[in-house]
C-alpha atoms as a PDB file:
ATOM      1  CA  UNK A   1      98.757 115.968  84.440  1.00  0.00           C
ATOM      2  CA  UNK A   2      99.824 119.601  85.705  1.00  0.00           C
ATOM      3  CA  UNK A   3     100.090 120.339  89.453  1.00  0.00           C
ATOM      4  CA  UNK A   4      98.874 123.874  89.870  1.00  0.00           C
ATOM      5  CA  UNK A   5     100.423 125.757  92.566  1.00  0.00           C
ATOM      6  CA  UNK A   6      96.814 125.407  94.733  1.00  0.00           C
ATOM      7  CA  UNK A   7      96.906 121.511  94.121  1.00  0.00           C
ATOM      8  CA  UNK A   8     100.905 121.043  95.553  1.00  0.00           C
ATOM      9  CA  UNK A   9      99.839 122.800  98.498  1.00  0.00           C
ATOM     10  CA  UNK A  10      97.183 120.704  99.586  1.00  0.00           C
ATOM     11  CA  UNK A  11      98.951 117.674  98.914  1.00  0.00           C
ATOM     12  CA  UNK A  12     101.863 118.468 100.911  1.00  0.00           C
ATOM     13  CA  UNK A  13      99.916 119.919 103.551  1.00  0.00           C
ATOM     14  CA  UNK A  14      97.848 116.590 104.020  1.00  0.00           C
ATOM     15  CA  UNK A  15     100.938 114.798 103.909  1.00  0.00           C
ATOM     16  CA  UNK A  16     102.304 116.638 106.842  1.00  0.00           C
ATOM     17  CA  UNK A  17      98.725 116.297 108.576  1.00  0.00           C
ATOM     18  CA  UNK A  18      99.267 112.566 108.040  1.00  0.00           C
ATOM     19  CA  UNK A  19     102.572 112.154 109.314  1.00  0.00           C
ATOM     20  CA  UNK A  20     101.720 114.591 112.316  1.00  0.00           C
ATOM     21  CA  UNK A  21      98.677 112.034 113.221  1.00  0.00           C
ATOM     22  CA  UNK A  22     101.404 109.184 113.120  1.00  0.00           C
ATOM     23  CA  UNK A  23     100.134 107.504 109.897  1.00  0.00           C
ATOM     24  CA  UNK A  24     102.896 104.800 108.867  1.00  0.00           C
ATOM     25  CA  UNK A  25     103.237 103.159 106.070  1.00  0.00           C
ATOM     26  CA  UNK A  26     105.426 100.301 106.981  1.00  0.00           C
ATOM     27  CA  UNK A  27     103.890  96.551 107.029  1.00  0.00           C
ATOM     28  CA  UNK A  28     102.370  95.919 110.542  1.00  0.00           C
ATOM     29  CA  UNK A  29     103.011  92.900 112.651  1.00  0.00           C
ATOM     30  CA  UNK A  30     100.148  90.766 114.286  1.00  0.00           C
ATOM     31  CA  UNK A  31     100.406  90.161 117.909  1.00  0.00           C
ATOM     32  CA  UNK A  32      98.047  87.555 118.572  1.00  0.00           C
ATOM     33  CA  UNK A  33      97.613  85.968 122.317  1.00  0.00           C
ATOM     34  CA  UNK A  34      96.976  82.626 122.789  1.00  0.00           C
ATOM     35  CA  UNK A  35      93.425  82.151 123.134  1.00  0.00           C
ATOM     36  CA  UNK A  36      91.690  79.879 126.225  1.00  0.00           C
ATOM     37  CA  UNK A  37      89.414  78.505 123.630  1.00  0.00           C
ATOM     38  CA  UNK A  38      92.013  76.276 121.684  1.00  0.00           C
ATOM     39  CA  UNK A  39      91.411  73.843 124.686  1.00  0.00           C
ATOM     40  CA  UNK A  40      87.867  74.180 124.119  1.00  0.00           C
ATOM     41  CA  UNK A  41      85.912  71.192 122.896  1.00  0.00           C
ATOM     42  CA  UNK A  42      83.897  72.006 119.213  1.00  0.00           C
ATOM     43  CA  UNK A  43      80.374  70.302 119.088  1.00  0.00           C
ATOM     44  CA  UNK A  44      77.543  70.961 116.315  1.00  0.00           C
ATOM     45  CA  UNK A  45      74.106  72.206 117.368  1.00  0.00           C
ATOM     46  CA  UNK A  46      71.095  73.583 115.668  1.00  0.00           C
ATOM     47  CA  UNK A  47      70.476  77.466 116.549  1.00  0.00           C
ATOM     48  CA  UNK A  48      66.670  77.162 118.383  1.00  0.00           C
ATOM     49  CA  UNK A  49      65.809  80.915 117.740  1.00  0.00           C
ATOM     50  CA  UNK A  50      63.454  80.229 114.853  1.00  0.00           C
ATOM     51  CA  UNK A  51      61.921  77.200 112.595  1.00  0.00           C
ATOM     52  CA  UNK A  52      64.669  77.767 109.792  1.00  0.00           C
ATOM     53  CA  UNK A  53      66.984  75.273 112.127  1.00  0.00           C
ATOM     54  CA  UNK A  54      70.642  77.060 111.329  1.00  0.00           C
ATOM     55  CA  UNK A  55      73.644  74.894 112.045  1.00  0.00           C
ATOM     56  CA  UNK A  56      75.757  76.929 114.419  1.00  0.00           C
ATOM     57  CA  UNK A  57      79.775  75.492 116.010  1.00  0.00           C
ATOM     58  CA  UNK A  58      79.764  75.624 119.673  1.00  0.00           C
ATOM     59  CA  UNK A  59      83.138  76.045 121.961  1.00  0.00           C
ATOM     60  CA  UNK A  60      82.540  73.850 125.369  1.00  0.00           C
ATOM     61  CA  UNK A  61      84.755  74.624 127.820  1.00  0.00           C
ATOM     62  CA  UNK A  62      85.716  73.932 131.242  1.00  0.00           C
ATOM     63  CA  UNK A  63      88.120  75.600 133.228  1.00  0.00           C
ATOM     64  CA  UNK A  64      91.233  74.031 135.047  1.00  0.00           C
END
């Protein structure tokens, strides 16, 4: 595939637009919190909103 001259230019000028804007390419790390509701206590329920009678998980919890 040939670059014209028109096609480098806008590639390199979106690739300095890119880094400008701080886009990284370098694998992020997750920084999840520990979450109140691991000390929650899971129960099963039917959702009451209509006839069709969905199963829905429900998180209980009381605090300390």
């Amino acid at each position: 595939m040939a670059v014209s001259r028109r096609n480098f230019l806008k590639l390199s000028g979106a690739g300095l637009a890119a880094s400008a804007l701080g886009l990284d390419l370098a694998p992020l790390e997750a920084k999840a919190e520990d979450l109140p509701i691991r000390f929650a206590k899971e129960t099963t329920s039917i959702c009451p909103y209509c006839s069709v009678g969905c199963g829905m998980i429900m998180h209980t919890w009381v605090g300390i």
